[in-house]
N, C-alpha and C. Protein backbone atom coordinates (compact mmCIF):
# COMPACT_ATOMS: atom_id res chain seq x y z
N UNK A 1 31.94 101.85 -0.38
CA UNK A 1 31.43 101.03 0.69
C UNK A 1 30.51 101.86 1.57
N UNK A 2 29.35 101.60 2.00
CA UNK A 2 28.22 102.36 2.78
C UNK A 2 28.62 102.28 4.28
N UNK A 3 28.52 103.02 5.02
CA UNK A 3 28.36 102.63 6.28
C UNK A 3 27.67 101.97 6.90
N UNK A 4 27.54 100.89 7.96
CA UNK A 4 26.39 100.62 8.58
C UNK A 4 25.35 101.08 9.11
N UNK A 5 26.08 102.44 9.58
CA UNK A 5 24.65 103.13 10.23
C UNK A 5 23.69 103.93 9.24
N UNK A 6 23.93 103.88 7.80
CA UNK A 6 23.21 104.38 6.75
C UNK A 6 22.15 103.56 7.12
N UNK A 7 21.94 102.14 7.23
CA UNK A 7 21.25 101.19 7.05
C UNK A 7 20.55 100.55 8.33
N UNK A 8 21.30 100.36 9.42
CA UNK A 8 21.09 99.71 10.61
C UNK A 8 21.64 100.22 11.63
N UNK A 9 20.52 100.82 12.54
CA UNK A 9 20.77 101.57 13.97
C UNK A 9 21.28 100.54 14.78
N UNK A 10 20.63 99.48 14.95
CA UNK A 10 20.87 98.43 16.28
C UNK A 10 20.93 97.23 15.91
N UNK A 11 21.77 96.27 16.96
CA UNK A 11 21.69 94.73 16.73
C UNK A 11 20.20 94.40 17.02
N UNK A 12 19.41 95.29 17.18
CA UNK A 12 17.88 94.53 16.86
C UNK A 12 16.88 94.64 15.82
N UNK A 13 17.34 95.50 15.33
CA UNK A 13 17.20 96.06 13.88
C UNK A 13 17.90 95.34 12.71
N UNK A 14 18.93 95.20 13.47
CA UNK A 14 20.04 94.36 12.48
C UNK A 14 19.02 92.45 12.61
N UNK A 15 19.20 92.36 13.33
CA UNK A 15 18.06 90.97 13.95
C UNK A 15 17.16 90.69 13.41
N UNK A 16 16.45 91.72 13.53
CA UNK A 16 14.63 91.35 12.86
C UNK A 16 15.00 91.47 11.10
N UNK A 17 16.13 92.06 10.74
CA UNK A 17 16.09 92.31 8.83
C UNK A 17 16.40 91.08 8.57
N UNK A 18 17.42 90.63 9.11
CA UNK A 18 17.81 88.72 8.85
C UNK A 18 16.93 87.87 8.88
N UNK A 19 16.20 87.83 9.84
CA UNK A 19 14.85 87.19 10.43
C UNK A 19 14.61 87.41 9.35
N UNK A 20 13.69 88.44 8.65
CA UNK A 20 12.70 88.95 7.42
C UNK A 20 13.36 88.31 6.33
N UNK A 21 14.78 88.36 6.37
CA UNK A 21 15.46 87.81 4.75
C UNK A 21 15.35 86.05 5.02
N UNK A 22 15.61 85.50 5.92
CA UNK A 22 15.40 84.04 6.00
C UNK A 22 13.91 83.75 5.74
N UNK A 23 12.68 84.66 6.07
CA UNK A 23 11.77 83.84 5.90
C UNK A 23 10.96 84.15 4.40
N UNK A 24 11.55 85.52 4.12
CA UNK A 24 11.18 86.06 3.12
C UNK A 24 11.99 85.25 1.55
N UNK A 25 13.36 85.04 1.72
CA UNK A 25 13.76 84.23 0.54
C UNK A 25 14.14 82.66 1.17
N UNK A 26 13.43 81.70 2.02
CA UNK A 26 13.64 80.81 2.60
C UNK A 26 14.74 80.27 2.12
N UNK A 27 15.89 80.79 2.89
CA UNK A 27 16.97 81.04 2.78
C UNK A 27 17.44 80.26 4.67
N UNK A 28 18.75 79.67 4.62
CA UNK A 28 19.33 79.84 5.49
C UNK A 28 19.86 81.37 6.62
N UNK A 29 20.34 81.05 7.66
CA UNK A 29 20.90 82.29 8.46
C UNK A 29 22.35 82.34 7.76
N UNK A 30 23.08 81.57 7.57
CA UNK A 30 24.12 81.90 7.23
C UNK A 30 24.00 82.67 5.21
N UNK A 31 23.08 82.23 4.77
CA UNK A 31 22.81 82.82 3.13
C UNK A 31 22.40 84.52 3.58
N UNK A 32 21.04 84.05 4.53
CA UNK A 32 20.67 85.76 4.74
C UNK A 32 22.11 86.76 4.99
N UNK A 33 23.28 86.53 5.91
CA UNK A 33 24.04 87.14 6.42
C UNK A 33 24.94 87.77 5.31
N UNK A 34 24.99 86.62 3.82
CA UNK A 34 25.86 86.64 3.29
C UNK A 34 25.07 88.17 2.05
N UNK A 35 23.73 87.07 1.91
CA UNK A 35 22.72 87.98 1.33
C UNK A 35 22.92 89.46 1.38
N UNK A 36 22.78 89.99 3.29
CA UNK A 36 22.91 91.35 3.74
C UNK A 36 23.84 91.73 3.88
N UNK A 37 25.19 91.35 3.29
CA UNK A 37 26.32 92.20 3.55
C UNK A 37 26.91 92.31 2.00
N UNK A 38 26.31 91.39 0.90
CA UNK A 38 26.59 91.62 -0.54
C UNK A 38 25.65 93.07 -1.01
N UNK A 39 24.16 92.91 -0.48
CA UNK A 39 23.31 93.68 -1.19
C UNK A 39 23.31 95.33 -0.39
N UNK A 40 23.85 95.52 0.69
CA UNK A 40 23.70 96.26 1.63
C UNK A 40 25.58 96.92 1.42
N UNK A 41 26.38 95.98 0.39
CA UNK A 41 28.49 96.56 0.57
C UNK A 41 28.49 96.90 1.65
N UNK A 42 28.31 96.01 2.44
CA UNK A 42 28.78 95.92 3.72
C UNK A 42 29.60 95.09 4.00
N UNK A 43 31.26 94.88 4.85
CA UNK A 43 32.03 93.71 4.39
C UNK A 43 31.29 92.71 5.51
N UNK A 44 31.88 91.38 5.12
CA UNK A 44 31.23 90.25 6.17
C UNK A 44 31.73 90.69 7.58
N UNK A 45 33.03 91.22 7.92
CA UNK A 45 33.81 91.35 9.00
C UNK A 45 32.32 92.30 9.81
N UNK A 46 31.94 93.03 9.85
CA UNK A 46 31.15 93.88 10.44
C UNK A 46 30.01 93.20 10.71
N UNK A 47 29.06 92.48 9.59
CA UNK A 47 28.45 91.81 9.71
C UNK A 47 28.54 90.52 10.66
N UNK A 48 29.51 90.00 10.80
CA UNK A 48 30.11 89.37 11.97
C UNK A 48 29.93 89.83 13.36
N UNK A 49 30.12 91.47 13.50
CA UNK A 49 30.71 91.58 14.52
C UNK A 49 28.96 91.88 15.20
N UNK A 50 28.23 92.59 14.65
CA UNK A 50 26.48 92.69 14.80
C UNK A 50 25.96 91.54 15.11
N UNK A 51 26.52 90.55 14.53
CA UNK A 51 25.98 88.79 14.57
C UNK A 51 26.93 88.45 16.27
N UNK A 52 28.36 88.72 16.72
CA UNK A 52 28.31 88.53 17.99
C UNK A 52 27.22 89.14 18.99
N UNK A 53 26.94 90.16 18.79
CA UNK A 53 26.29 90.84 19.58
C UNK A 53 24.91 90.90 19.62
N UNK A 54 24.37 89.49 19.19
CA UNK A 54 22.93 89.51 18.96
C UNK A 54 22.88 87.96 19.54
N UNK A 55 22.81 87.95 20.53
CA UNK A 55 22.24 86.32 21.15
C UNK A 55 21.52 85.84 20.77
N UNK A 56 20.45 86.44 19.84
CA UNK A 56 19.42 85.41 19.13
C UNK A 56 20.11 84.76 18.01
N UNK A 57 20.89 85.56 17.20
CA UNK A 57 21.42 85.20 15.43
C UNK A 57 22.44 84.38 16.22
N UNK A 58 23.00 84.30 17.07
CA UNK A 58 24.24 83.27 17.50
C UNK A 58 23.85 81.86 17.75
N UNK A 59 22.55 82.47 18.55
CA UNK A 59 21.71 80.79 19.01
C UNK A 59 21.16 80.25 17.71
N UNK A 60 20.27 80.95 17.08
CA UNK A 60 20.02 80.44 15.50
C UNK A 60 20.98 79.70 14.76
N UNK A 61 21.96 80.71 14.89
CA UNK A 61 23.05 80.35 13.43
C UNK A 61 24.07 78.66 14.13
N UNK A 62 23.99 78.99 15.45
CA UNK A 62 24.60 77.49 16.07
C UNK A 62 23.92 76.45 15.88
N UNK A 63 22.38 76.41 16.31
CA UNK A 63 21.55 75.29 15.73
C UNK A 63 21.34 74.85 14.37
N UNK A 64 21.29 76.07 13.45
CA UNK A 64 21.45 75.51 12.53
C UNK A 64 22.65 74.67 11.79
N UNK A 65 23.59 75.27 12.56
CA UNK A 65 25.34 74.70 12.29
C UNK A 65 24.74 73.37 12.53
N UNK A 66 24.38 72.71 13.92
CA UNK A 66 24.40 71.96 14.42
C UNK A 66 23.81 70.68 14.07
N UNK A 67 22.58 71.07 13.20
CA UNK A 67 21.58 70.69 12.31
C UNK A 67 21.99 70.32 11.16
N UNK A 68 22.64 70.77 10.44
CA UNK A 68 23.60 70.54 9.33
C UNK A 68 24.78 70.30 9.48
N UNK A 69 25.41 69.58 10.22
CA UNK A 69 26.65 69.04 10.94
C UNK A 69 27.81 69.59 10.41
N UNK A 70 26.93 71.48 10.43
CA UNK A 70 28.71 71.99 9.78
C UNK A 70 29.57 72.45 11.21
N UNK A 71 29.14 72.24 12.60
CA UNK A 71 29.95 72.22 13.71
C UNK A 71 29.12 71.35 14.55
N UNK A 72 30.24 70.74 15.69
CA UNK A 72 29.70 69.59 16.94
C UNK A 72 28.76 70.64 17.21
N UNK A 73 27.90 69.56 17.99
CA UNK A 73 27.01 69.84 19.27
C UNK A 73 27.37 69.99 20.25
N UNK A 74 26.96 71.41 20.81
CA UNK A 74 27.74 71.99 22.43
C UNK A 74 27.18 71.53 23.52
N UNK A 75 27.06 70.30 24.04
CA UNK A 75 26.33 69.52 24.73
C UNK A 75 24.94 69.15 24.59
N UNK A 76 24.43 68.44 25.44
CA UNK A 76 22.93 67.40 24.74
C UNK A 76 21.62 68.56 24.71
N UNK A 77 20.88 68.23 23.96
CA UNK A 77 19.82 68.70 22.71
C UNK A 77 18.65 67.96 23.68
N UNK A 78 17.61 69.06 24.12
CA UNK A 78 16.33 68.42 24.78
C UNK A 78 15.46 68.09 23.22
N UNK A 79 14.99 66.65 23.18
CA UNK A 79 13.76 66.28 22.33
C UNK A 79 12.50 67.79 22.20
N UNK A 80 12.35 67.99 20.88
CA UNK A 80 11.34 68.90 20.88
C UNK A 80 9.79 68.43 21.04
C-alpha cells in the first residue's frame, strides 16, 4: 500500500487531480474518487478523509448526490 504523501501534498492538490480525472475521463466525482484510490492503492477510508477536508469536493460531490437523487436536498436550490 503507498502512502499518500508519495502522491499528494495537500487537499488542494488532492482537489485539482479529481477535478482533472472527472473532466479528463468524464467520469462522475464519486467514480474519480473511486478511480484515485484503486489506481493510486490508496484505501477509500483516507480518500474520504482528504474529501472532508476539501469544501469544494464536498459541495461538488453533494450536488451531484443531489442531482442524482442518491441523497435529499439540504434545503432549496436557487434556479440557475
Amino acid at each position: 500500500m503507498k502512502e499518500i504523501s508519495d502522491n499528494i501534498l495537500s487537499v488542494k492538490q488532492f482537489t485539482e487531480t479529481i477535478e482533472m480525472l472527472v473532466k479528463k475521463r468524464d467520469c462522475t466525482y464519486i467514480d474519480a474518487l473511486t478511480l484515485y484510490a484503486e489506481e493510486n492503492e490508496v484505501e477509500i477510508e483516507t480518500v474520504a478523509s482528504l474529501v472532508k477536508n476539501s469544501h469544494v469536493l464536498k459541495a461538488k460531490l453533494a450536488a451531484e448526490s443531489e442531482d442524482n437523487k442518491t441523497i435529499k436536498p439540504q434545503g432549496s436550490k436557487l434556479p440557475l
